[in-house]
C-alpha atoms as a PDB file:
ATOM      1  CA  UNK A   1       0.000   0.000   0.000  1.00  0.00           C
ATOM      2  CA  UNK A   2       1.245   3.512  -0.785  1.00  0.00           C
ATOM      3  CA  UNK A   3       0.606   5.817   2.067  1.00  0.00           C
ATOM      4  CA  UNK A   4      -0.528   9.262   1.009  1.00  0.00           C
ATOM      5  CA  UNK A   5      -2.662  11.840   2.415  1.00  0.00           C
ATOM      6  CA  UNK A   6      -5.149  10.778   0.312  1.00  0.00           C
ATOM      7  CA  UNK A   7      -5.603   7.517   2.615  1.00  0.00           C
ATOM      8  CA  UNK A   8      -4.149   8.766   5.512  1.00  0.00           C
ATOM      9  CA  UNK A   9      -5.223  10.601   8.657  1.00  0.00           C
ATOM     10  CA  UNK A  10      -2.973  12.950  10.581  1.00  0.00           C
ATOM     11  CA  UNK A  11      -3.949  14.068  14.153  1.00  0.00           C
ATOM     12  CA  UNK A  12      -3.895  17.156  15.376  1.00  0.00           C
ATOM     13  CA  UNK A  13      -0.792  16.360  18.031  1.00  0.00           C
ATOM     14  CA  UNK A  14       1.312  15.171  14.780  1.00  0.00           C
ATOM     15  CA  UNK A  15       0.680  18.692  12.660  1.00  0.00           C
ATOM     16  CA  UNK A  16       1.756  20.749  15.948  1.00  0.00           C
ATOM     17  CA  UNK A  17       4.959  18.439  15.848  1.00  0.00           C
ATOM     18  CA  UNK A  18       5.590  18.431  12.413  1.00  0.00           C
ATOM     19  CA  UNK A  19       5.230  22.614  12.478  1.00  0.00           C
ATOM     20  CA  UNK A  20       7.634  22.207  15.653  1.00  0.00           C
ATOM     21  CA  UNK A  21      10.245  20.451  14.122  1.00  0.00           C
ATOM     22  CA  UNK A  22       9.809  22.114  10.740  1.00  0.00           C
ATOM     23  CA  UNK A  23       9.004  18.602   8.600  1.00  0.00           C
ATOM     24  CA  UNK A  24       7.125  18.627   5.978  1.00  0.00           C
ATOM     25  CA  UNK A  25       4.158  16.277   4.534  1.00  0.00           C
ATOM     26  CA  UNK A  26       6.068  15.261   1.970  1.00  0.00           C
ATOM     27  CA  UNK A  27       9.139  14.081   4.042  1.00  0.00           C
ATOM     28  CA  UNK A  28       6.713  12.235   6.241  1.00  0.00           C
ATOM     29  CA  UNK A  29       5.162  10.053   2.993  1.00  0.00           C
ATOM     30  CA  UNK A  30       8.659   9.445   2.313  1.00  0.00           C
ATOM     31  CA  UNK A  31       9.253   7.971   5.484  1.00  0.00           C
ATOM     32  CA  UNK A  32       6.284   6.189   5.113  1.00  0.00           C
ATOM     33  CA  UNK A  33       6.643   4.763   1.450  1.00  0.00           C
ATOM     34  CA  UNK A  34      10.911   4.466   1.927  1.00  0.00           C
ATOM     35  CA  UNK A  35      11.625   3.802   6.016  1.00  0.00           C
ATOM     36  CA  UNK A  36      14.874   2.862   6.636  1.00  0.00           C
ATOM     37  CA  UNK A  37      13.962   1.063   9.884  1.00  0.00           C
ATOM     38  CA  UNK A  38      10.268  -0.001  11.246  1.00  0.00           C
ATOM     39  CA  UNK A  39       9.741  -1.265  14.573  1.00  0.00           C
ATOM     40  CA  UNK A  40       6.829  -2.100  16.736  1.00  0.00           C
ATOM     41  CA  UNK A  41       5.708   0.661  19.166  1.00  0.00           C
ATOM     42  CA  UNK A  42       5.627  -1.481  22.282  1.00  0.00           C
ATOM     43  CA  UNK A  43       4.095   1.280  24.192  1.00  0.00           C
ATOM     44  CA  UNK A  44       0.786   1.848  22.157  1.00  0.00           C
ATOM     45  CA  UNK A  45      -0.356  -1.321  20.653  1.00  0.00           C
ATOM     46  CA  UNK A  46      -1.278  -1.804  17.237  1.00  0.00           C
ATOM     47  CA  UNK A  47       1.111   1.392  16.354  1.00  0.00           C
ATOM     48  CA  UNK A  48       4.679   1.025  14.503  1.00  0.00           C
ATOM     49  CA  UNK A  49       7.657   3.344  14.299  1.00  0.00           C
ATOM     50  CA  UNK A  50       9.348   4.178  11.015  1.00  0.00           C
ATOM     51  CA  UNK A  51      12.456   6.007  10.780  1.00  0.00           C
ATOM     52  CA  UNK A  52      14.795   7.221   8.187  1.00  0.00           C
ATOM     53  CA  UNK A  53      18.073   9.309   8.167  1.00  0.00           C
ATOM     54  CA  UNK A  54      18.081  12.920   5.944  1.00  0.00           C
ATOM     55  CA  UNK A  55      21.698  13.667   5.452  1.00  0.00           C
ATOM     56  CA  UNK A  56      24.408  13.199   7.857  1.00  0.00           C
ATOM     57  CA  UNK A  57      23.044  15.138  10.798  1.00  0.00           C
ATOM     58  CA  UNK A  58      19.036  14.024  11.139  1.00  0.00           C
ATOM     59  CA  UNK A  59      16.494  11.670  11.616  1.00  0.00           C
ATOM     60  CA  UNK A  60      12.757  11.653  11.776  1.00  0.00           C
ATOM     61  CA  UNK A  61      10.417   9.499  13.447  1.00  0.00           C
ATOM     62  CA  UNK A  62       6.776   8.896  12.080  1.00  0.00           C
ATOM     63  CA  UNK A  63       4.592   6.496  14.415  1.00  0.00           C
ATOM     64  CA  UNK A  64       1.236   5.294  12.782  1.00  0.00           C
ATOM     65  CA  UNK A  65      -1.336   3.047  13.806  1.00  0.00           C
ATOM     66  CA  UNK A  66      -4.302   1.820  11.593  1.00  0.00           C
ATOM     67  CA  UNK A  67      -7.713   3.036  13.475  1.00  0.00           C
ATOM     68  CA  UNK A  68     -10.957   2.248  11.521  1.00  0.00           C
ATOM     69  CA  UNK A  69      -9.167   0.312   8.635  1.00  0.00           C
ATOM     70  CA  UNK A  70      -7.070   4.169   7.765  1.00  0.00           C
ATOM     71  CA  UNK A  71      -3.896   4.707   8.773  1.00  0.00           C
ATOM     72  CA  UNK A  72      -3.610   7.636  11.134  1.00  0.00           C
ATOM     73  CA  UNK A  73      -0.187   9.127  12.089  1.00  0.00           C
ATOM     74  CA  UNK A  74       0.032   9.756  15.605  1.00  0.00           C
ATOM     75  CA  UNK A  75       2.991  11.633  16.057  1.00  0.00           C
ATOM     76  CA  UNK A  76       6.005  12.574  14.561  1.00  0.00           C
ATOM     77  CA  UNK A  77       9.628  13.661  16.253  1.00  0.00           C
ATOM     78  CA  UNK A  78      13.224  14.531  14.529  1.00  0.00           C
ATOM     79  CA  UNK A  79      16.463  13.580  16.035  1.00  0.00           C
ATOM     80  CA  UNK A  80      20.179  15.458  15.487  1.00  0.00           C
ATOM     81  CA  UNK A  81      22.477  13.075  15.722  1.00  0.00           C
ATOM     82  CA  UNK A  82      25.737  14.037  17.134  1.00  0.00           C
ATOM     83  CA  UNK A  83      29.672  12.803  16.068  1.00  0.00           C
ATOM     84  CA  UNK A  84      29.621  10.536  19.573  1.00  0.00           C
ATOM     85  CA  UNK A  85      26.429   8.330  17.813  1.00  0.00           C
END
């Protein structure tokens, strides 16, 4: 399945973190479609983390969960990765 906003749901906590952390809708599909890394949310159940590096310095964070049969992205965070990780 190809995840767009089209067939996806984005809560209201997510846009306040995307505008936060200045990411885009378009980066977030691309984590969505591309992830480098998905994992199982074991705090939430049902929901899954994907993950991807942009450049050298950061990485976003996208957790979605599928509520009513549409996937609905929950919350999003970014990451700067420093030279000691």
């Amino acid at each position: 399945m190809k995840y767009s906003l089209k067939n996806s749901f984005i809560t209201l906590h997510a846009k306040e973190k995307m505008r936060y952390y200045n990411i885009s809708q378009k980066q977030i599909f691309k984590i969505l479609n591309h992830p480098t890394k998905v994992e199982n949310f074991k705090i939430i159940e049902g929901a899954k983390d994907y993950s991807r590096d942009f450049g050298k310095k950061k990485k976003i964070f996208v957790m979605m969960k599928y509520e009513r049969k549409k996937p609905t992205i929950i919350s999003v965070w970014s990451l700067i990765k420093s030279k000691n990780c």
